[in-house]
N, C-alpha and C. Protein backbone atom coordinates (compact mmCIF):
# COMPACT_ATOMS: atom_id res chain seq x y z
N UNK A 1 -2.44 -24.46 1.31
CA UNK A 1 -3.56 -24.12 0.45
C UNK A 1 -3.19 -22.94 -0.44
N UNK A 2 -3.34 -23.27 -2.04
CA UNK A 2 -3.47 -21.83 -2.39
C UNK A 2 -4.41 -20.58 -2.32
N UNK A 3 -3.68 -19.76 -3.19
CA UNK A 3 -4.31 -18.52 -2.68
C UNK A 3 -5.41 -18.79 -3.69
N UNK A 4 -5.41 -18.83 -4.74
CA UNK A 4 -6.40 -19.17 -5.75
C UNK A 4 -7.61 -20.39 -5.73
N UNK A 5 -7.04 -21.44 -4.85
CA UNK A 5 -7.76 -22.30 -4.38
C UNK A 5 -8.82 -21.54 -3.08
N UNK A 6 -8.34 -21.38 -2.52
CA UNK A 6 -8.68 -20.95 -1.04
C UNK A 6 -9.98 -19.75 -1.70
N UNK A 7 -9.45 -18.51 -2.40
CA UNK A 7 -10.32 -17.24 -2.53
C UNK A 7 -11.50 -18.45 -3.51
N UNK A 8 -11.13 -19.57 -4.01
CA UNK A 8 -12.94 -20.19 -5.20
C UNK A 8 -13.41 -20.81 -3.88
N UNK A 9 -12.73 -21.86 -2.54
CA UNK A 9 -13.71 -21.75 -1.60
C UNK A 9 -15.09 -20.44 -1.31
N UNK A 10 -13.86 -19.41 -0.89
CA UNK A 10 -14.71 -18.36 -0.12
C UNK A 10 -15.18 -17.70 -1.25
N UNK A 11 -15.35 -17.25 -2.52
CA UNK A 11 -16.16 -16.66 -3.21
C UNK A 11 -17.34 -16.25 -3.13
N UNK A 12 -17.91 -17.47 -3.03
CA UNK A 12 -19.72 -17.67 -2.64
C UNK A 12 -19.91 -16.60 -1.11
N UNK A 13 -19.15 -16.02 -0.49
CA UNK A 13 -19.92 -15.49 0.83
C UNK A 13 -19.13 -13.99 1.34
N UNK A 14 -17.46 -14.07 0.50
CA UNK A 14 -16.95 -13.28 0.10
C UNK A 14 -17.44 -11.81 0.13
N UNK A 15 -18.34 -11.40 -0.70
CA UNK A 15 -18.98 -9.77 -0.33
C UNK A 15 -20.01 -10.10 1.07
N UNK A 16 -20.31 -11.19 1.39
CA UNK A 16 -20.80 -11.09 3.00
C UNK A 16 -20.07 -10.48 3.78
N UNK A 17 -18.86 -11.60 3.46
CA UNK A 17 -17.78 -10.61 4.81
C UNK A 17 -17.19 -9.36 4.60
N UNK A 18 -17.05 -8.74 3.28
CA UNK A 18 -16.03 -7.86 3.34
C UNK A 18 -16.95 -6.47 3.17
N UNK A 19 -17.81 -6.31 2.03
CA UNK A 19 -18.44 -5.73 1.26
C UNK A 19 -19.14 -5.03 2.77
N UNK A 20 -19.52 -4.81 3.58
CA UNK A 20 -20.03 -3.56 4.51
C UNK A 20 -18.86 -3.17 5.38
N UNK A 21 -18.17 -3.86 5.74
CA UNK A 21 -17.06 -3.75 6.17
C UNK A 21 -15.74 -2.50 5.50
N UNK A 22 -15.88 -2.84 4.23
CA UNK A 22 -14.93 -1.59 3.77
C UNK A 22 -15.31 -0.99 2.51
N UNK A 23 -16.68 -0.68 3.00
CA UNK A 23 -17.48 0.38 1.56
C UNK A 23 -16.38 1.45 1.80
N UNK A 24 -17.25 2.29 3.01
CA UNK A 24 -16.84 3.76 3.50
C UNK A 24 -15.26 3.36 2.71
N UNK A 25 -14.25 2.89 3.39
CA UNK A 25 -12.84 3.26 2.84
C UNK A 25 -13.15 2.67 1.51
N UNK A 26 -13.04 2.15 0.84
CA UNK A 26 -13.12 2.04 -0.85
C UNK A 26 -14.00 3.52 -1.54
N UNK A 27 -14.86 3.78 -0.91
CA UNK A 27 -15.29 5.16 -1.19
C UNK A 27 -14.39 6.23 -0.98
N UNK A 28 -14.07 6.14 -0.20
CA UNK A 28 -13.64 7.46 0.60
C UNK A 28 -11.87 7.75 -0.57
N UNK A 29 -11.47 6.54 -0.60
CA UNK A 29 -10.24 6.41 -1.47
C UNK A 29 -10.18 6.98 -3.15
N UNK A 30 -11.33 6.41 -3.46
CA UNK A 30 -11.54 6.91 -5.03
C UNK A 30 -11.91 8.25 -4.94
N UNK A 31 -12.72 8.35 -4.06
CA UNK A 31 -13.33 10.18 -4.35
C UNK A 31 -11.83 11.42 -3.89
N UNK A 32 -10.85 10.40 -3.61
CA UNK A 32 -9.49 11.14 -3.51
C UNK A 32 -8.41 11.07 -4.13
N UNK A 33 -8.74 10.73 -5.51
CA UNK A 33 -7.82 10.33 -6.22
C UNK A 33 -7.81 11.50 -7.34
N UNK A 34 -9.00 12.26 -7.73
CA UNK A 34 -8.86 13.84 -8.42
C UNK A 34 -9.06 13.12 -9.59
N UNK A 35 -8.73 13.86 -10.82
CA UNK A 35 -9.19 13.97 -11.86
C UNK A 35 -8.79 12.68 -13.00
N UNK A 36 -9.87 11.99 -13.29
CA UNK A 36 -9.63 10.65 -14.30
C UNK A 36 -9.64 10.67 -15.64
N UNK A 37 -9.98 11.62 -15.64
CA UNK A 37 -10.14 11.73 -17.13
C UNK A 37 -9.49 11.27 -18.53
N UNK A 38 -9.87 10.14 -18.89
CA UNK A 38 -9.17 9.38 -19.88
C UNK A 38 -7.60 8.75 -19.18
N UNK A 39 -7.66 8.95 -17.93
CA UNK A 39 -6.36 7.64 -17.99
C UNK A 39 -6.85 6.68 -18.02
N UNK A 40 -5.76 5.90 -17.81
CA UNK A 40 -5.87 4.38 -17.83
C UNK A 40 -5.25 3.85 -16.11
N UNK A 41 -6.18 2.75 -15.89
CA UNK A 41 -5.82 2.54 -14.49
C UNK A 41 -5.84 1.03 -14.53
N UNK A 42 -5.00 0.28 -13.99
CA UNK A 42 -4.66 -0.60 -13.41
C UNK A 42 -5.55 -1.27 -11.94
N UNK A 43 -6.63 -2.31 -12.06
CA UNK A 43 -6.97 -2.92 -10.64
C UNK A 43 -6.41 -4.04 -10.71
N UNK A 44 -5.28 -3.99 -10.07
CA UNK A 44 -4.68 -5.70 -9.43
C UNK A 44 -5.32 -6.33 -8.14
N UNK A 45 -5.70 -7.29 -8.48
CA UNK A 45 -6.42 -8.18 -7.32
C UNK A 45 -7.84 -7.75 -7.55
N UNK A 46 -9.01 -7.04 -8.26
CA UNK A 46 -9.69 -6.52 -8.19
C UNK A 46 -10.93 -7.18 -8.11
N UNK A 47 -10.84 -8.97 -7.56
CA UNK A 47 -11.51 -9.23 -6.80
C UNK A 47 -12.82 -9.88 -7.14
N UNK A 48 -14.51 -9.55 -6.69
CA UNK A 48 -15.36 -9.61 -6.93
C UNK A 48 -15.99 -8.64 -7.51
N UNK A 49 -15.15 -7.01 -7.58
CA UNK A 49 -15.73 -5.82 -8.21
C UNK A 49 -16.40 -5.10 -7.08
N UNK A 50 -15.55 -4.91 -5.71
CA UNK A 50 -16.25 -4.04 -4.65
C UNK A 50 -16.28 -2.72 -4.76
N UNK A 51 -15.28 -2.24 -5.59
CA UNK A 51 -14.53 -1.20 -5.88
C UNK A 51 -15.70 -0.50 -6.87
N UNK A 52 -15.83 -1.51 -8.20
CA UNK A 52 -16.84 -1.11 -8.95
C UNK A 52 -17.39 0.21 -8.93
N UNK A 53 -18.72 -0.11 -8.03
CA UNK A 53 -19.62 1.09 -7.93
C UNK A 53 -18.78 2.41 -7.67
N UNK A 54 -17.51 2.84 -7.32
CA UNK A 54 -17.29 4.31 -7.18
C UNK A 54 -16.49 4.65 -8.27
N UNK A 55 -15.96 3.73 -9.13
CA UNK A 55 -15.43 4.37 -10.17
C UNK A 55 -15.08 5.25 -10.93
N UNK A 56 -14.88 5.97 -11.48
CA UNK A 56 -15.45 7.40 -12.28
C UNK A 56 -15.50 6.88 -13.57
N UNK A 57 -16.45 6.97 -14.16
CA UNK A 57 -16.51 6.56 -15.74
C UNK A 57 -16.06 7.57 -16.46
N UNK A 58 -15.07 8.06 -16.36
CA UNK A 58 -14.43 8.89 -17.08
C UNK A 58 -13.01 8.01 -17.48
N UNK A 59 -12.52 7.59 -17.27
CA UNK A 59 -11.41 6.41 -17.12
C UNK A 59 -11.31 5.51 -17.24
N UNK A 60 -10.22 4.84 -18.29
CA UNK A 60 -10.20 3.36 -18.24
C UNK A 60 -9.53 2.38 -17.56
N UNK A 61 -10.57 0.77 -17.25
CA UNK A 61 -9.80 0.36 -16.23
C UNK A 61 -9.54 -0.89 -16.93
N UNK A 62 -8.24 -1.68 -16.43
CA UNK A 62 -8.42 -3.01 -16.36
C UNK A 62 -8.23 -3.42 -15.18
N UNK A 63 -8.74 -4.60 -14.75
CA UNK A 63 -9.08 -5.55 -13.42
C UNK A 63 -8.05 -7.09 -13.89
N UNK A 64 -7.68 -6.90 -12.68
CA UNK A 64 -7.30 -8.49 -12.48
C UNK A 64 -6.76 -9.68 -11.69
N UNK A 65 -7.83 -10.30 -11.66
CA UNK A 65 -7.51 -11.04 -10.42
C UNK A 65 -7.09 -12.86 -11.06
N UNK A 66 -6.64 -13.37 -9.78
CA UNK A 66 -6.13 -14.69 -9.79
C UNK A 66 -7.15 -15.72 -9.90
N UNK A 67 -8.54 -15.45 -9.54
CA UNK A 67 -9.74 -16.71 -8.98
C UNK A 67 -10.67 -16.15 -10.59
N UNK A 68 -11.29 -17.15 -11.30
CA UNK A 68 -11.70 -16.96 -11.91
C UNK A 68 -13.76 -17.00 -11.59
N UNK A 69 -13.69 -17.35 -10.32
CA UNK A 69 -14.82 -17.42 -9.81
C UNK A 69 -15.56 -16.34 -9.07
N UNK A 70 -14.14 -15.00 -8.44
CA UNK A 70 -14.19 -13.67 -8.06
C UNK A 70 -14.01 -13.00 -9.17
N UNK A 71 -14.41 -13.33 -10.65
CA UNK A 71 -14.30 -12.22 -12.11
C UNK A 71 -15.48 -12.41 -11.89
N UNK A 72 -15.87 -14.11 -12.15
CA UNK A 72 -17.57 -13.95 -12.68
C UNK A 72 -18.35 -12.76 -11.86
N UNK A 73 -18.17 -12.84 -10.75
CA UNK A 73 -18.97 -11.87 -9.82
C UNK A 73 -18.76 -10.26 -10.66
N UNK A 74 -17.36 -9.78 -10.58
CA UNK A 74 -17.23 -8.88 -10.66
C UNK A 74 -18.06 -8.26 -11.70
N UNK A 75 -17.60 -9.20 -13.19
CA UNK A 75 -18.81 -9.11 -14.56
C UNK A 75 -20.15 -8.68 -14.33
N UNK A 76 -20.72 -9.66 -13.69
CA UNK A 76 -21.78 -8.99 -13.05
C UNK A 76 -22.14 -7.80 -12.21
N UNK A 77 -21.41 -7.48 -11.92
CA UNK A 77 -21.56 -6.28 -10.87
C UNK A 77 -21.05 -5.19 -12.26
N UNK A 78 -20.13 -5.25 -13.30
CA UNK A 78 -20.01 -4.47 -14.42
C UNK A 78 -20.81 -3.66 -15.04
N UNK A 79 -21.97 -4.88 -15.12
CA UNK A 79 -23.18 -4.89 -16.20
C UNK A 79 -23.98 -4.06 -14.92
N UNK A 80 -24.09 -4.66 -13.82
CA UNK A 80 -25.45 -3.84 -13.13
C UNK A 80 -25.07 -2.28 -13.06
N UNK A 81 -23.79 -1.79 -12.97
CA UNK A 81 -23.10 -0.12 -13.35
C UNK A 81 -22.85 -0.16 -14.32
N UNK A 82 -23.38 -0.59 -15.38
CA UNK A 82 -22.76 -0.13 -16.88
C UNK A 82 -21.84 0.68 -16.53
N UNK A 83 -20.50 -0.25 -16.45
CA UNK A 83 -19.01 0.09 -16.37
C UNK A 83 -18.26 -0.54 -17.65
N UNK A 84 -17.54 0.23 -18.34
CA UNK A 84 -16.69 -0.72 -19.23
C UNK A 84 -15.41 -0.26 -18.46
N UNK A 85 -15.22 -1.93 -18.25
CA UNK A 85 -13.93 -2.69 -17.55
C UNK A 85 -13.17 -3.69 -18.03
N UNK A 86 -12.32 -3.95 -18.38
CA UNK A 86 -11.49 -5.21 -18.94
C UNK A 86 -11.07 -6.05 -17.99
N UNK A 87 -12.01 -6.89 -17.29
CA UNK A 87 -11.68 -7.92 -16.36
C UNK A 87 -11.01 -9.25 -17.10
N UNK A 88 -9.63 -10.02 -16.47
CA UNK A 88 -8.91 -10.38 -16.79
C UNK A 88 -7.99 -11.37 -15.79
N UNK A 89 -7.84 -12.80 -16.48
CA UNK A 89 -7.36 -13.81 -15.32
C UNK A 89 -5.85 -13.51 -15.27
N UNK A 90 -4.93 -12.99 -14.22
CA UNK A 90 -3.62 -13.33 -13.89
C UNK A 90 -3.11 -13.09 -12.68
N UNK A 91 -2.03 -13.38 -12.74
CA UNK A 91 -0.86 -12.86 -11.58
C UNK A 91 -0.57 -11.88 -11.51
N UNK A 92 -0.75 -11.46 -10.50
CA UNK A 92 -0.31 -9.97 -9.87
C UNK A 92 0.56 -9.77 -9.56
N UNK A 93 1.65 -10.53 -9.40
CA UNK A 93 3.06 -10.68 -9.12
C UNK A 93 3.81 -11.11 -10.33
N UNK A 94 3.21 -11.59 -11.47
CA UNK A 94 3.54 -11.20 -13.08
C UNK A 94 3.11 -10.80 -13.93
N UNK A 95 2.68 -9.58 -14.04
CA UNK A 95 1.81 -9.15 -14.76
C UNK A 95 1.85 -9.20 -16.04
N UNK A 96 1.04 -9.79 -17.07
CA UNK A 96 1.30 -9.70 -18.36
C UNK A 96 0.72 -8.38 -19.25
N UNK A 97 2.05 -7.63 -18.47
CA UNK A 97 1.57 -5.89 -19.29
C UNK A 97 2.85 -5.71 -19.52
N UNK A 98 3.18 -4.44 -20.46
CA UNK A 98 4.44 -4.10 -20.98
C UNK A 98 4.89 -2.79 -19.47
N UNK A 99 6.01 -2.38 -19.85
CA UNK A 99 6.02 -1.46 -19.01
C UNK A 99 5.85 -0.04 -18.96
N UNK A 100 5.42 0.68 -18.04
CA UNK A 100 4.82 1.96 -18.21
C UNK A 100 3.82 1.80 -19.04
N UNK A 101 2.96 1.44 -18.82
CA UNK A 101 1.45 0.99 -19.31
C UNK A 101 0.33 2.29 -18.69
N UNK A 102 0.33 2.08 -17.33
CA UNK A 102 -1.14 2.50 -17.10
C UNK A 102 -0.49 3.78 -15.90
N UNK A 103 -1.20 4.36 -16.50
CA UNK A 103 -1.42 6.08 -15.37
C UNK A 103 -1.50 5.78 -13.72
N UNK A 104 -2.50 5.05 -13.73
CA UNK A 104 -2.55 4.69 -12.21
C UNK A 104 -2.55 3.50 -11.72
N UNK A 105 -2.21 2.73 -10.65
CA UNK A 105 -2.81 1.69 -10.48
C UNK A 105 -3.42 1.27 -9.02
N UNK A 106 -4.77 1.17 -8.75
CA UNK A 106 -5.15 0.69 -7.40
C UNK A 106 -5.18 -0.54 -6.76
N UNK A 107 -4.67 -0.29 -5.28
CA UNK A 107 -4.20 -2.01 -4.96
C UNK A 107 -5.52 -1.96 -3.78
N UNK A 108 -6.20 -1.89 -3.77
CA UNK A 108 -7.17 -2.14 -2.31
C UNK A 108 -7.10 -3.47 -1.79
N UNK A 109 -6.48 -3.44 -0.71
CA UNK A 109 -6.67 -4.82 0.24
C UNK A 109 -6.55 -6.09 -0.88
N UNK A 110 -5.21 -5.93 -1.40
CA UNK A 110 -4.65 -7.07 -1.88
C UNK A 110 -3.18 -6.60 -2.00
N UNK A 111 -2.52 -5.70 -1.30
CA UNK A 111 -0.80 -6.05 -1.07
C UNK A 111 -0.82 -6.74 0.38
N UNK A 112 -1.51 -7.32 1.30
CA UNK A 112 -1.25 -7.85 2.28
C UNK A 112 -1.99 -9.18 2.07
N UNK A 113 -2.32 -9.45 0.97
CA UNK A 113 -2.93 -11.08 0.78
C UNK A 113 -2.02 -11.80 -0.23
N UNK A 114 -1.53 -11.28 -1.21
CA UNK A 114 -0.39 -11.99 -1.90
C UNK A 114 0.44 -12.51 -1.12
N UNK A 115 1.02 -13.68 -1.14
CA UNK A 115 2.37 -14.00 -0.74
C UNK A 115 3.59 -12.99 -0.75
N UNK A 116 3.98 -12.57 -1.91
CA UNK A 116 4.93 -11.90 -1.88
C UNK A 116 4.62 -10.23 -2.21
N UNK A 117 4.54 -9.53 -1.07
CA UNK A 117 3.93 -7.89 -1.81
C UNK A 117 4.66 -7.19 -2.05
N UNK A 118 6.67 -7.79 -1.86
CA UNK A 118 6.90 -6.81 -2.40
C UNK A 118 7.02 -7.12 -3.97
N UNK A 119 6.85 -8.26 -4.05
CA UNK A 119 6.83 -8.81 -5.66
C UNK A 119 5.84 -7.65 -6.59
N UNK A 120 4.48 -8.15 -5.84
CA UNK A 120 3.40 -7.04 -6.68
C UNK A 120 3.69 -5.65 -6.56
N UNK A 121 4.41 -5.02 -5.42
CA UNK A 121 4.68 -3.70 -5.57
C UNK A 121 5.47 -3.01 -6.66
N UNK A 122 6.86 -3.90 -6.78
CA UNK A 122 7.41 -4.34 -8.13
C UNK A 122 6.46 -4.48 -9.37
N UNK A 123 6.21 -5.12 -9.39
CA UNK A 123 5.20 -5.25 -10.44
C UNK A 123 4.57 -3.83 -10.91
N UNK A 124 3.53 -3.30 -10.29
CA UNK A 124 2.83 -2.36 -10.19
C UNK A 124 3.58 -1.10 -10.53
N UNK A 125 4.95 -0.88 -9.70
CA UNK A 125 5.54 0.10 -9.88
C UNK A 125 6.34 -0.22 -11.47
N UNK A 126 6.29 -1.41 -12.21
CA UNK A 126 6.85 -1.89 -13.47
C UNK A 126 5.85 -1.02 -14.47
N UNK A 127 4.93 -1.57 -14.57
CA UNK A 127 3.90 -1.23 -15.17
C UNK A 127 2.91 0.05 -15.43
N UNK A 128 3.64 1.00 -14.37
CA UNK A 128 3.14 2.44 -14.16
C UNK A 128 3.89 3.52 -14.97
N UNK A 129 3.47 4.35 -15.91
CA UNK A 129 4.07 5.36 -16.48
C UNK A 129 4.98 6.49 -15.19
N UNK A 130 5.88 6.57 -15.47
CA UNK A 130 6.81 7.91 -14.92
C UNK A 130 5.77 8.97 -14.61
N UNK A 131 5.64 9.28 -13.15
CA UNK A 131 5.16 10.55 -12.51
C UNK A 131 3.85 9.87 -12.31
N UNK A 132 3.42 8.42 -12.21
CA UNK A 132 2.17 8.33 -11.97
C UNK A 132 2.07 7.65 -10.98
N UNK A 133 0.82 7.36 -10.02
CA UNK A 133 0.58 7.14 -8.74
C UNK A 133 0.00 5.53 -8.72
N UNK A 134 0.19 5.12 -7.51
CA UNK A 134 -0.71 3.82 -6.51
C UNK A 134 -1.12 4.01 -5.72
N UNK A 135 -1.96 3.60 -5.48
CA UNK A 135 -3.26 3.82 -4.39
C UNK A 135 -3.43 2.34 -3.41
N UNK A 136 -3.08 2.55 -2.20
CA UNK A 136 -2.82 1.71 -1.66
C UNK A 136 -3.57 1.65 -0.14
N UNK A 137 -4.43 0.16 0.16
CA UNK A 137 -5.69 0.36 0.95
C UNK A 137 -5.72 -0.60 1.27
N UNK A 138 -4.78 -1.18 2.85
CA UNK A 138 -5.01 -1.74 3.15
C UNK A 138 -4.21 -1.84 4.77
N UNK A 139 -4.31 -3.34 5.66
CA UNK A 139 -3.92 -3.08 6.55
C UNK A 139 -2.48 -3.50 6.69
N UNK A 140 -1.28 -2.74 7.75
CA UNK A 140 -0.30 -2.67 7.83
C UNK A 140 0.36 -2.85 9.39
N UNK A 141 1.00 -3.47 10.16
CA UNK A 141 1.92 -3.16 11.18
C UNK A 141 2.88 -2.08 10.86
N UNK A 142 3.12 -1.60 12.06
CA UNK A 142 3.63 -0.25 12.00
C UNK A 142 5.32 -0.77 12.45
N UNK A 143 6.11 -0.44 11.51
CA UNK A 143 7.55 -0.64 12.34
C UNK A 143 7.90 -0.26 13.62
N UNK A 144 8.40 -1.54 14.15
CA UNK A 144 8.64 -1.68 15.78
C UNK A 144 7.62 -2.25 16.73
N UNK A 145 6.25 -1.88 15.52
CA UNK A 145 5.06 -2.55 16.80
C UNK A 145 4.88 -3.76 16.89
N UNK A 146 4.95 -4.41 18.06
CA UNK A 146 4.86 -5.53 18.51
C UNK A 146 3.71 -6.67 17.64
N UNK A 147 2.40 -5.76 17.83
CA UNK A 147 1.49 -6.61 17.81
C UNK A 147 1.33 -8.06 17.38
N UNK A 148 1.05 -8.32 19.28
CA UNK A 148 1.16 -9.94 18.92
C UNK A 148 0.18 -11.02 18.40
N UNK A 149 -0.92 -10.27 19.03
CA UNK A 149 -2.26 -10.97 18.14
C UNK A 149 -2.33 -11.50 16.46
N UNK A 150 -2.28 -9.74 16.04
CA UNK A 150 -2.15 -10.34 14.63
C UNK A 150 -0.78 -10.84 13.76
N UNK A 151 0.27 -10.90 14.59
CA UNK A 151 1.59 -11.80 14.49
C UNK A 151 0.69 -13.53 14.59
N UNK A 152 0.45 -13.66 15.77
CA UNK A 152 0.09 -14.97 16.00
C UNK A 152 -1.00 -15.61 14.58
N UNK A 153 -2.19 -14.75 15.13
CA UNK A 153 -3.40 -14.94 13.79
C UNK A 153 -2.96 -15.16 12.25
N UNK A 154 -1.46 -14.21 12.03
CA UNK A 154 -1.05 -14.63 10.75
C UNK A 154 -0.94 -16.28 10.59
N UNK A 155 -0.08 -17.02 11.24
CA UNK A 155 -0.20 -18.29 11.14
C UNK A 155 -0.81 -19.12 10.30
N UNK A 156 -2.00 -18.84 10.73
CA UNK A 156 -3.02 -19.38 10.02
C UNK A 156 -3.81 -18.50 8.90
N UNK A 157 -4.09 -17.45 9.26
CA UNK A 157 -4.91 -16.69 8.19
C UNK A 157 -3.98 -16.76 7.04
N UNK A 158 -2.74 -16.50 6.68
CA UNK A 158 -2.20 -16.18 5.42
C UNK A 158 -2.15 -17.28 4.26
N UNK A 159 -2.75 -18.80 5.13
CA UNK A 159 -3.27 -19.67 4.30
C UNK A 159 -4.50 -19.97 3.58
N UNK A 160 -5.29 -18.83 4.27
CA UNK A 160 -6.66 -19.20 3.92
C UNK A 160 -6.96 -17.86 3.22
N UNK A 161 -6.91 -16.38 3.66
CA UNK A 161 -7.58 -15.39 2.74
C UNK A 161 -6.50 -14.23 3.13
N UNK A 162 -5.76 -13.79 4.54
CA UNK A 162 -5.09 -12.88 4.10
C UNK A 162 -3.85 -12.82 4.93
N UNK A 163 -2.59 -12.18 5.01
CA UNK A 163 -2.18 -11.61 5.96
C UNK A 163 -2.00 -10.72 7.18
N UNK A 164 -1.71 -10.78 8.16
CA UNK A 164 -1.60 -9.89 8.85
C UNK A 164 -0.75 -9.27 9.84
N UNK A 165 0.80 -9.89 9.10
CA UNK A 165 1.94 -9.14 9.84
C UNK A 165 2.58 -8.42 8.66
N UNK A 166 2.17 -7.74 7.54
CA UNK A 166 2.89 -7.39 6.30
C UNK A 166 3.37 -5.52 7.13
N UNK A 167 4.45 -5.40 6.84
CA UNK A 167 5.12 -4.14 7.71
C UNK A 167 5.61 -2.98 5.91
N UNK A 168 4.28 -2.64 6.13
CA UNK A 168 4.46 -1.52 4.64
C UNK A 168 6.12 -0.94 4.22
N UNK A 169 6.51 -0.17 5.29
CA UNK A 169 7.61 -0.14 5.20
C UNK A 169 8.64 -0.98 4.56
N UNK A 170 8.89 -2.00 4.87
CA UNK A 170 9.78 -3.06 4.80
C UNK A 170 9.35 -3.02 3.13
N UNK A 171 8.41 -3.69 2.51
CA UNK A 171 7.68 -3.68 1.53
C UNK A 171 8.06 -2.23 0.41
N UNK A 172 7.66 -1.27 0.98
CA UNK A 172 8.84 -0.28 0.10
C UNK A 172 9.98 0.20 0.00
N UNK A 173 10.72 -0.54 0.68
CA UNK A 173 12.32 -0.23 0.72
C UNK A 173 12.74 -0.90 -0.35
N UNK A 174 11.93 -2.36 -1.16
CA UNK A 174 12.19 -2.78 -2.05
C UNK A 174 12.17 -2.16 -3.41
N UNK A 175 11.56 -0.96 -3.34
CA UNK A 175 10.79 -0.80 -4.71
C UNK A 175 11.57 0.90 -4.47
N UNK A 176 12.54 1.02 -5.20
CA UNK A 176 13.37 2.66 -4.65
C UNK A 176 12.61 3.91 -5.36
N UNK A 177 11.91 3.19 -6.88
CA UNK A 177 11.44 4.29 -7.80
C UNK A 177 10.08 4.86 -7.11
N UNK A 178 9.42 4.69 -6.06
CA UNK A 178 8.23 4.72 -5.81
C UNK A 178 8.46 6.13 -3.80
N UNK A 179 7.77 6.79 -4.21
CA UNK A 179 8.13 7.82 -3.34
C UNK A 179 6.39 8.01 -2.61
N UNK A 180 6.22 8.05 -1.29
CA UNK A 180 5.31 8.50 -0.27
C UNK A 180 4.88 10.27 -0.49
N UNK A 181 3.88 9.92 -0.89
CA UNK A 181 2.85 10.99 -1.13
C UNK A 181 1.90 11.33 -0.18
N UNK A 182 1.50 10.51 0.27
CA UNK A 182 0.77 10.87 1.39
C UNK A 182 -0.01 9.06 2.15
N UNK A 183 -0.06 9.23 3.26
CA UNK A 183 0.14 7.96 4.13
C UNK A 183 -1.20 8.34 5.42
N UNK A 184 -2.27 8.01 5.25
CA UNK A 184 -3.51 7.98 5.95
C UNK A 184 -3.94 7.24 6.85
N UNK A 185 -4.29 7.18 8.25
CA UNK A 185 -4.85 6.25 8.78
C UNK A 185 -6.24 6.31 8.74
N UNK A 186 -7.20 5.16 8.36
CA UNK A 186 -7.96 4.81 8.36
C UNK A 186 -9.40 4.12 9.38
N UNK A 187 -9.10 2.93 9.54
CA UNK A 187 -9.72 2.64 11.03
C UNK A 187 -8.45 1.69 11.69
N UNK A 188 -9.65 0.98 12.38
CA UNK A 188 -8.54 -0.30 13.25
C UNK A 188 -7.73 0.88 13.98
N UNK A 189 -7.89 1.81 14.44
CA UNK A 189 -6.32 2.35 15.52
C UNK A 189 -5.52 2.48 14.35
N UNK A 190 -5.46 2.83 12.72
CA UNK A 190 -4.83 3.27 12.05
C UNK A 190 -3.76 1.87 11.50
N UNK A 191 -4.23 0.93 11.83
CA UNK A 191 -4.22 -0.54 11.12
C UNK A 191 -4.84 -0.54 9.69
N UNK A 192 -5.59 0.32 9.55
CA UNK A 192 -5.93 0.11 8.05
C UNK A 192 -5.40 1.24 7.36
N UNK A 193 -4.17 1.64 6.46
CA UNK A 193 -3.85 2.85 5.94
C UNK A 193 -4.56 2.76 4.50
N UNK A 194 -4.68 4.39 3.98
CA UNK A 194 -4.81 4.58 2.50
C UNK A 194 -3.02 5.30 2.39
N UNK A 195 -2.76 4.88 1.26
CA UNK A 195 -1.22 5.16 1.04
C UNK A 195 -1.04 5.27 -0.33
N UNK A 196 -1.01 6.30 -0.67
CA UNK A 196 -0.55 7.12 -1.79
C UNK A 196 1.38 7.24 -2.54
N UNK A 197 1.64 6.52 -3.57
CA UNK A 197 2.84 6.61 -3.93
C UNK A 197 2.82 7.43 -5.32
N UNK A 198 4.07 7.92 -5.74
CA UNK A 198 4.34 8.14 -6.95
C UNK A 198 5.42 7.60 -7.45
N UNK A 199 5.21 7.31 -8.66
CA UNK A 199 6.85 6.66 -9.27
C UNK A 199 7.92 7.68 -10.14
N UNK A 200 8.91 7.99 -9.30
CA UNK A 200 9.85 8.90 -10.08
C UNK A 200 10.25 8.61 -11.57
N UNK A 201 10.83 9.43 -11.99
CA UNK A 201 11.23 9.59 -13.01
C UNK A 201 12.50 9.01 -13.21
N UNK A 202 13.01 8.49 -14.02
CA UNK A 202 14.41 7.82 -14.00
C UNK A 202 15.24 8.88 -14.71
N UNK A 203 16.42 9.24 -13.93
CA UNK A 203 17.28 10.45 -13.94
C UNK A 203 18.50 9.57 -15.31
N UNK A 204 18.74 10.16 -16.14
CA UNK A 204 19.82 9.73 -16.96
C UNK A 204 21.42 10.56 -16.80
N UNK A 205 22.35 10.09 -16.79
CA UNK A 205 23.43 10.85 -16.41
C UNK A 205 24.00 10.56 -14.96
């Protein structure tokens, strides 16, 4: 099943399941991100617009997700925060942006639902101006930990809405320009991190 297929199933019930579930951290993430003022930010995967409401309207965003049935929502949720947002159909794992584009970019609980995250990390880190950050919110296995449950549960879940053996680590060893800023546990026993990167500067010489 695709991923794009699968998220226009679940659309319709979509903020049922998720939307009380991870206000607090989608809050808690933006109000730690400091000063917006006139950048430009990047939402890949950005969903149904859960994120929306904490925004800072001081900043510009674009959104973009794969399901064109999780924009409509989001649109709506735009208009009810008079937010100007540039919601937008693509791949997150190809982004059709130039590079060093946008100041920031936030990934909430969509580098462990893509197929390939370190593709989008790539991506993301493509598309980010020198010295600027990602914001990263979601859940992770910890290198070395066993956990067999959500080893097993992947099986099946990564066909239908998400993953759950993605090992963060592993995932940034791919991407060298992108440096750990700060690395948070969240809930779940610290299964859910907020993870803060910056992208270096490219040294000439």
């Amino acid at each position: 099943m695709s991923l794009k297929f699968s998220y226009t199933l679940i659309s319709p019930i979509y903020d049922m399941l998720i939307a009380g579930a991870t206000r607090k951290m989608r809050q808690k993430s933006w109000s730690q991100m400091g000063e917006m003022t006139n950048l430009s930010v990047l939402i890949p995967g950005v969903g149904t617009g859960l994120d929306i409401p904490y925004l800072p309207k001081t900043a510009h965003y674009t959104g973009i997700d794969l399901t064109p049935a999780m924009l409509h929502k989001a649109r709506k949720r735009t208009k009810q925060h008079k937010l100007s947002i540039a919601l937008r159909e693509g791949d997150i794992l190809a982004l059709n942006h130039s590079d060093q584009t946008f100041d920031r970019v936030v990934m909430h609980l969509i580098l462990a639902v893509v197929p390939s995250p370190q593709l989008a990390l790539q991506e993301a880190a493509r598309v980010l101006k020198p010295g600027g950050h990602i914001t990263i919110l979601d859940k992770f296995i910890r290198p070395g930990e066993s956990a067999p449950v959500r080893r097993i549960a992947n099986g099946l879940l990564r066909h239908i809405a998400t993953r759950t053996d993605v090992i963060f680590e592993e995932v940034l060893a791919d991407v060298p320009a992108l440096q750990v800023v700060n690395d948070e546990p969240l809930m779940a026993g610290g299964w859910f991190r907020r993870i803060e990167l910056q992208k270096q500067a490219t040294r000439i010489g």
